[in-house]
Structures are given as C-alpha cells and as structure tokens.
Protein backbone atom coordinates (compact mmCIF):
# COMPACT_ATOMS: atom_id res chain seq x y z
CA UNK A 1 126.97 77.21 154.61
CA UNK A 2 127.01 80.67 152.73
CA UNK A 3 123.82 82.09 151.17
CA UNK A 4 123.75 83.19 148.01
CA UNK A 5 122.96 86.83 147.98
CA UNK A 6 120.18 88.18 145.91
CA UNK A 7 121.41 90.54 143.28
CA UNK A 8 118.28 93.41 143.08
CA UNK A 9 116.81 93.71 139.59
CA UNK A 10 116.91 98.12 138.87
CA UNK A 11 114.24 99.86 137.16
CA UNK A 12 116.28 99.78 133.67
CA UNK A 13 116.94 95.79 133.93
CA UNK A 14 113.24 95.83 134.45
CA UNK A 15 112.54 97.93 130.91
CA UNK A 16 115.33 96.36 129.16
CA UNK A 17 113.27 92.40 130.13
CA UNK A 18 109.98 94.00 129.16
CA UNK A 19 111.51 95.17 125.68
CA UNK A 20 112.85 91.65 125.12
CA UNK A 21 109.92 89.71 126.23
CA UNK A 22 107.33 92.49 123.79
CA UNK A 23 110.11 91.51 120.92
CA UNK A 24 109.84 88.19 121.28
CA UNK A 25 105.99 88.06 122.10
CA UNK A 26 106.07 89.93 118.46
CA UNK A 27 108.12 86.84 117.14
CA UNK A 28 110.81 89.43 116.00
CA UNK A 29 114.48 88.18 116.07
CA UNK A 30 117.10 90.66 117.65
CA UNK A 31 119.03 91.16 114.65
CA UNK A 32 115.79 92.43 112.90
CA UNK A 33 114.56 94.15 115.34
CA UNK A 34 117.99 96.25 116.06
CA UNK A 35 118.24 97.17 112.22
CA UNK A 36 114.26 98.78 111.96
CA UNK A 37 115.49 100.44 115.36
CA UNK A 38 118.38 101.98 113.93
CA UNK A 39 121.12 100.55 117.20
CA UNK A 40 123.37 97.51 116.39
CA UNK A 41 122.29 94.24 117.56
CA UNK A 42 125.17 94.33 120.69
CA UNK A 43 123.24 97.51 121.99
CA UNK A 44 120.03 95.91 121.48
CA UNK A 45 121.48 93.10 123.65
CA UNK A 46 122.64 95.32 126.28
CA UNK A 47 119.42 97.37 126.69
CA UNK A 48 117.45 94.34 126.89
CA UNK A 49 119.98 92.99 129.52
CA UNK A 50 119.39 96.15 131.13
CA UNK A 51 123.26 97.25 130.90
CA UNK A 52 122.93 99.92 128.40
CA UNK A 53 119.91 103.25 128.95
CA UNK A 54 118.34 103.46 126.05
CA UNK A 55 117.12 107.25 124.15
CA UNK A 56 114.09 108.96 124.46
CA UNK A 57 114.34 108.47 120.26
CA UNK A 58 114.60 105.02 120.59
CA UNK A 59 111.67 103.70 122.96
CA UNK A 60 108.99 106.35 120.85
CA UNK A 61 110.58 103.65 117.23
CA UNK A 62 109.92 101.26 119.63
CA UNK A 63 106.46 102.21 120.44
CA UNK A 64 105.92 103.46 116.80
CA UNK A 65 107.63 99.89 114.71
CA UNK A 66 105.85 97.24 116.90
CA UNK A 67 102.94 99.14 118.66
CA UNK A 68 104.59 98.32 122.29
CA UNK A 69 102.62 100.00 124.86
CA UNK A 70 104.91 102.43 126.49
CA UNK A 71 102.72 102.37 129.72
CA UNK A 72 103.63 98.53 129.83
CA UNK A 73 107.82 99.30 129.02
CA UNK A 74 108.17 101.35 131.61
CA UNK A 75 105.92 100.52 134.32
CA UNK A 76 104.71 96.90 133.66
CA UNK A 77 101.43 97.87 133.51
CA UNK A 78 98.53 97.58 131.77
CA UNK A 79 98.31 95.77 127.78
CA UNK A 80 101.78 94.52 126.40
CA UNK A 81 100.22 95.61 122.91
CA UNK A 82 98.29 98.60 121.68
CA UNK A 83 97.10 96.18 118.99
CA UNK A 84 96.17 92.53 119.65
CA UNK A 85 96.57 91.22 116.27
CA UNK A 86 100.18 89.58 115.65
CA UNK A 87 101.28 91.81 112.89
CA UNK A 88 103.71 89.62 110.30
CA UNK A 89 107.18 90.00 110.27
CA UNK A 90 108.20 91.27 107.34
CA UNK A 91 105.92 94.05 107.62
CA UNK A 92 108.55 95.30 110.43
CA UNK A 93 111.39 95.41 108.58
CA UNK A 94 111.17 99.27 107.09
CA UNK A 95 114.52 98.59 105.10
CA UNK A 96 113.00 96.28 102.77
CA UNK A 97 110.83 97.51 99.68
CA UNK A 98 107.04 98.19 100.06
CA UNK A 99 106.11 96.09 97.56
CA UNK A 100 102.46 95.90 98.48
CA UNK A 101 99.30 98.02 99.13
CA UNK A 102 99.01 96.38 102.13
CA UNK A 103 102.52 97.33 103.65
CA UNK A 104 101.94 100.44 102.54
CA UNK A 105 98.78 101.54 104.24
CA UNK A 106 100.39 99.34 107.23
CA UNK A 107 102.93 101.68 107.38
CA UNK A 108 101.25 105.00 106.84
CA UNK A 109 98.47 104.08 109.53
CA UNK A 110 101.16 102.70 112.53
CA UNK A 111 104.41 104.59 111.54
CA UNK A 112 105.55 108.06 112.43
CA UNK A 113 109.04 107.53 111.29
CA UNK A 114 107.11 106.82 107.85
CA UNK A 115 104.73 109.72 108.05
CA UNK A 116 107.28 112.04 108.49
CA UNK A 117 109.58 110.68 105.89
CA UNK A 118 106.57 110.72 103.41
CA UNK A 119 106.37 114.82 104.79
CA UNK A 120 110.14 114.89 104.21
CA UNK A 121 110.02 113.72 100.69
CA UNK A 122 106.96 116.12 100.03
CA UNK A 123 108.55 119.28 101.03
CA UNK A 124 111.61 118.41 98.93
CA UNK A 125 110.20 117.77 96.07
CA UNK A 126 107.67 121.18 96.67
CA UNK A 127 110.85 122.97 97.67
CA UNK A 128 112.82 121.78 94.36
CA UNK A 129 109.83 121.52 91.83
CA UNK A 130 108.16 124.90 93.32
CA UNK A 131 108.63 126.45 90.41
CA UNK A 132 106.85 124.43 88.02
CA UNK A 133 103.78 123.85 90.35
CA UNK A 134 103.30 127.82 91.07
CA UNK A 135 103.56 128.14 86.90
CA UNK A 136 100.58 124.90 86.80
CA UNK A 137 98.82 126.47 89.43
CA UNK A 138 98.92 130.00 88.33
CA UNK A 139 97.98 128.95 84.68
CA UNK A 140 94.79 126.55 86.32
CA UNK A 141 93.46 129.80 88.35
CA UNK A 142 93.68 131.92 84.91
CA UNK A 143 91.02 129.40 83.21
C-alpha cells in the first residue's frame, strides 16, 4: 500500500490560483483577460497554473484593469477587490472603442495605462502643434 505523496503548492502557484480565482470572481474569460493584459492566453494559463513568473509590469495592469488588490495576489490577505461593485465586462476590454461617457470616465478614474496614454497623446500633439498654440497664446496675451 503506497501513499500518495503530497506535491507542496510554492508561493508563485499560490499567486498564479489567486489571479485565476480574482479573474473569474470578475466573470472575465481568459482569452479576454490575456488580450487587456497584453500576454497571450497560453502565458496567462501558465501564470495562473503557477508555471510561468509573471512581470512587475504585468501584476500593476492587473491591479490597474480589474482593481485586484495586490495585498490579496500576493499574500492572500485582506479584500479580493479594491472595489465591491462587479464592474461589466466590456468595460475591461481597453481594445474595443469607448463609445460611451460612461466607459470613458470608467477608464480615466481606474486606469493608469489610460491616464498615461491620454498624457502620451497630449504631449504629442503639444510637441507637434507647439507652434500654432505659442502663436494663439502669444496673440491672446497681446489683447
């Protein structure tokens, strides 16, 4: 009669179950969830299997898309969710048009992959259009 041995669960199997069960508390499916992430859905599958050690990058999108506490990925502790509302879906999914008011606020009050791309997108456009704004601004200060 041989006993089965016991295979020890590590500290990244533990993170990689907690990311899994936050995703699916969210009602988020993998595929989804890899894409707004920016890994395929394989690595997705291995971090959550705990096979695969994840960024630094990737746990703060993680934090950031779906409002996972971090104190609750990586020690178990504490609230699951910095929010308790059950955000929908689609407002996840940063690759598909904001097509609302509501998405959009969404996005600039719980995103800072957003934030910074809407910082991005203004210093472009000052950097390229600087020109014509110090001639607007120059020609407001005269009046």
């Amino acid at each position: 009669m041989s006993k089965k041995k016991e295979v020890k669960r590590g500290p990244l199997a533990e993170v990689g179950k907690r990311i899994k069960i936050a995703r699916k508390a969210r009602g988020i499916q993998q595929k989804v969830a890899a894409e707004a992430l920016g890994v395929s859905p394989s690595h997705l599958s291995e971090i959550e299997a705990g096979k695969s050690n994840p960024s630094t990058d990737f746990h703060l999108r993680l934090s950031d898309l779906y409002n996972i506490s971090v104190e609750y990925i990586f020690h178990g502790r504490g609230k699951m969710f910095y929010d308790e509302e059950k955000p929908k879906e689609e407002e996840f999914d940063l690759s598909a048009d904001v097509d609302s008011l509501e998405k959009l606020m969404w996005l600039a009050k719980n995103s800072h992959y957003f934030k910074m791309g809407m910082l991005l997108q203004a210093t472009k456009f000052l950097h390229t259009d600087m020109e014509h704004i110090k001639i607007s601004f120059d020609s407001n200060k005269s009046k």
